[in-house]
Protein backbone atom coordinates (compact mmCIF):
# COMPACT_ATOMS: atom_id res chain seq x y z
CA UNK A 1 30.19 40.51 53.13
CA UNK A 2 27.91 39.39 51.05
CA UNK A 3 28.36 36.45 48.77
CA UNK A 4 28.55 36.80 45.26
CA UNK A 5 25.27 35.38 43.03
CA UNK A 6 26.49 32.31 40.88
CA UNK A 7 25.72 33.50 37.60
CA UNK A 8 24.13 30.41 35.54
CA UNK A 9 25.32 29.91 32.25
CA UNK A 10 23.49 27.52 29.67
CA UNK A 11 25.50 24.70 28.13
CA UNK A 12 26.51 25.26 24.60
CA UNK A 13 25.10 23.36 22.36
CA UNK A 14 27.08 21.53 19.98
CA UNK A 15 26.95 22.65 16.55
CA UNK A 16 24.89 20.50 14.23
CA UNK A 17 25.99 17.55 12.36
CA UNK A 18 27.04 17.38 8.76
CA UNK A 19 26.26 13.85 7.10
CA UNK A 20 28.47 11.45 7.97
CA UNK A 21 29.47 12.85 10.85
CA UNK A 22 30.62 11.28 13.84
CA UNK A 23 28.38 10.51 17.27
CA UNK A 24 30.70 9.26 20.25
CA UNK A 25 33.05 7.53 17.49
CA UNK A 26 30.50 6.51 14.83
CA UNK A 27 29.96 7.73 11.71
CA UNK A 28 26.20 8.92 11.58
CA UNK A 29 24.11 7.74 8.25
CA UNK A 30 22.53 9.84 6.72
CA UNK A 31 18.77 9.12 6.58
CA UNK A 32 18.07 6.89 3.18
CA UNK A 33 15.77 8.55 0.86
CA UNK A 34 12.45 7.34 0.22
CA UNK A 35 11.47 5.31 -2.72
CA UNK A 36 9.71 7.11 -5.27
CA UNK A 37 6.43 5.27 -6.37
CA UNK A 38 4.27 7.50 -8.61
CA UNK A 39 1.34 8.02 -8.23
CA UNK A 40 -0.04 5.26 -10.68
CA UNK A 41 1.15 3.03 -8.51
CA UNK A 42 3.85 1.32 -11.53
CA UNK A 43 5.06 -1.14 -8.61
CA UNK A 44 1.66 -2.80 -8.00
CA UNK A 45 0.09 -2.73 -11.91
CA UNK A 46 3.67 -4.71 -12.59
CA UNK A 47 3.22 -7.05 -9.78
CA UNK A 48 -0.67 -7.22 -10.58
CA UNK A 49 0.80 -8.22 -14.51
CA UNK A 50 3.00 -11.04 -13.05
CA UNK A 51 0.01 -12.12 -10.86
CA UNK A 52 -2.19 -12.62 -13.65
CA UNK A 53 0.36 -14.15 -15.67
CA UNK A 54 0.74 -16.61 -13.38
CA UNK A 55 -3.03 -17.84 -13.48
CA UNK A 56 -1.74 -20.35 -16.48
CA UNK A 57 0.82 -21.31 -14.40
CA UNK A 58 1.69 -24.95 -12.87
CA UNK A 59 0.38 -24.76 -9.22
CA UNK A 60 3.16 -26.79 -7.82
CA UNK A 61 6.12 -24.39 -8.87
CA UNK A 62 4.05 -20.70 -8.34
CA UNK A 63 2.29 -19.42 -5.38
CA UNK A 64 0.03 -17.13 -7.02
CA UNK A 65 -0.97 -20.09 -9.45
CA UNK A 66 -1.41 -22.16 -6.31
CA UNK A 67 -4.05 -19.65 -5.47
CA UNK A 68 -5.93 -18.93 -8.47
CA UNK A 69 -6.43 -22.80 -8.74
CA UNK A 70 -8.25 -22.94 -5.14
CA UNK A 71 -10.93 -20.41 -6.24
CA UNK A 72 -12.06 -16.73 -5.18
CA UNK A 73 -13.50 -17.73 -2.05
CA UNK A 74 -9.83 -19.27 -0.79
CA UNK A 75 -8.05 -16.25 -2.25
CA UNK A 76 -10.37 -14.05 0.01
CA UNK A 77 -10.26 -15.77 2.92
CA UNK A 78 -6.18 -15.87 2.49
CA UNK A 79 -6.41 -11.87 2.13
CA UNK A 80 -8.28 -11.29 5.04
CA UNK A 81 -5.37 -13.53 7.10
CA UNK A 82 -2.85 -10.91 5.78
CA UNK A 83 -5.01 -8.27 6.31
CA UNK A 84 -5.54 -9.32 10.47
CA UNK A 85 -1.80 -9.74 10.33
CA UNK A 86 -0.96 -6.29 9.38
CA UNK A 87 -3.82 -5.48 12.02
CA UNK A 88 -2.15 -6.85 14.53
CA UNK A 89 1.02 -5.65 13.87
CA UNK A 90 0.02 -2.10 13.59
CA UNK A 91 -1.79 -2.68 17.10
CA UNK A 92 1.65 -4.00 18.81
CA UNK A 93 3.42 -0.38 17.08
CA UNK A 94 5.64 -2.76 15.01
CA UNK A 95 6.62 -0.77 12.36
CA UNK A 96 9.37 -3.60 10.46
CA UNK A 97 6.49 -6.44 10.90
CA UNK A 98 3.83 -4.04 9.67
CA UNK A 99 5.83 -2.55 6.36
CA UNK A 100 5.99 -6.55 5.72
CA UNK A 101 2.44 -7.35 6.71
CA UNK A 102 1.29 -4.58 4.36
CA UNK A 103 3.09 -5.89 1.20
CA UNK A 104 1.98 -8.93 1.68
CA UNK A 105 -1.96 -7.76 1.91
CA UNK A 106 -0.90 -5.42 -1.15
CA UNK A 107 0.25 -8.80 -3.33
CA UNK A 108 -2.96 -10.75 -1.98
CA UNK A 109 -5.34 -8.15 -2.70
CA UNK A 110 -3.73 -8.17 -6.17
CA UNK A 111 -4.44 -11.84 -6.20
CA UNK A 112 -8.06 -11.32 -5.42
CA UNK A 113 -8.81 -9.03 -8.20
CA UNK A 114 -7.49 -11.49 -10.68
CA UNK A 115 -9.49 -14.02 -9.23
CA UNK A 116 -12.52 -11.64 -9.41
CA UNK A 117 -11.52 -10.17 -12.74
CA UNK A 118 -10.84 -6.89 -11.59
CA UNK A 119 -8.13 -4.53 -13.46
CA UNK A 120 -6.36 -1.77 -11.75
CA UNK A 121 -6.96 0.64 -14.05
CA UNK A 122 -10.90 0.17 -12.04
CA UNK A 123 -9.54 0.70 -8.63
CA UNK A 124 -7.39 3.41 -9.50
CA UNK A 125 -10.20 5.66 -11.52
CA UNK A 126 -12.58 5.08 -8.41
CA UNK A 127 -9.75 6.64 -6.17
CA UNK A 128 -9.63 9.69 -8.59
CA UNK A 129 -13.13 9.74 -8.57
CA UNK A 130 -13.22 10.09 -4.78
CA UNK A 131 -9.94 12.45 -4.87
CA UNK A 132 -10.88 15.58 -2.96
CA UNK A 133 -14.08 14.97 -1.85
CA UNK A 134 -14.67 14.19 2.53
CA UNK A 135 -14.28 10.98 3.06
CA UNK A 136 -17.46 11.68 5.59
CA UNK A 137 -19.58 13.25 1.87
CA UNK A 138 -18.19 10.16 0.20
CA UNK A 139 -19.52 8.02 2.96
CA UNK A 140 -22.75 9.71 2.97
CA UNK A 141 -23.36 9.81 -0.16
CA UNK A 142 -22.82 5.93 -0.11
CA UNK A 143 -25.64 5.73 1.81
CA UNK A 144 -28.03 7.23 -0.36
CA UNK A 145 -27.18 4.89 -3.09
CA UNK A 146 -28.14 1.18 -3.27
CA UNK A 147 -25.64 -0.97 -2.86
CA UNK A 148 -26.04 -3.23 -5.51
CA UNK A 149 -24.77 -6.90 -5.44
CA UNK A 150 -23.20 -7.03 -2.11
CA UNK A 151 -24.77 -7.71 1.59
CA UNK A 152 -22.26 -4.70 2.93
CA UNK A 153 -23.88 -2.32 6.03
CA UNK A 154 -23.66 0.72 4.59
């Protein structure tokens, strides 16, 4: 007689999970929603207004004062610290350390443009002014243009 063929049978898959359901005893969280920053960036112009409000400050009791007073050249050479920290971190996949890194290049680059007398509103209409457009035309175009004022490679 011949034996009989084992019939394989897939495991059943457990149905899926409401929120807040329970793993192996624990109660499951549900995801937390992102923040919502619009696209004005609100977050960084209010940060940018402390910031410059902070250039009368007394350099012993504010950082940002502290900063302002050593000059532009100090403020730049402190944002390109932050910005190799966030480099690094982003190199070793460290997503906490990097999410840090980044706000603190975000609050130092804020610093520079007060120390540079930049506003914002500048940055912001030269990323609508590049909105939609290759960032490989943008670059090109770049080229073709002088750069005035600056020693940058194109």
């Amino acid at each position: 007689m011949k034996a009989a063929a084992k019939k394989k049978v897939a495991p059943k898959k457990a149905p899926p999970r409401k929120n807040g359901a329970k793993k192996g005893g624990r109660k499951i969280k549900p995801p937390a929603p992102a923040p919502f920053l619009d696209e004005t960036g609100e977050v960084l112009d209010r940060l940018f207004e402390v910031v410059q409000s902070r250039r009368a400050a007394d350099p012993s009791v504010s950082h940002s004062a502290r900063l302002l007073a050593r000059g532009p050249a100090k403020v730049a050479q402190k944002f390109g610290e932050e910005a190799v920290e966030a480099l690094i971190e982003a190199a070793l996949g460290n997503r906490t350390a990097l999410i840090a890194e980044s706000a603190d290049v975000l609050y130092h680059l804020l610093v520079l443009w007060v120390a540079a007398g930049i506003e914002p509103v500048d940055v912001w209409a030269e990323l609508r002014r590049r909105e939609g457009v290759s960032g490989l035309a943008e670059k090109a175009a770049r080229r073709l243009m002088p750069v005035l004022g600056t020693r940058k490679i194109p």
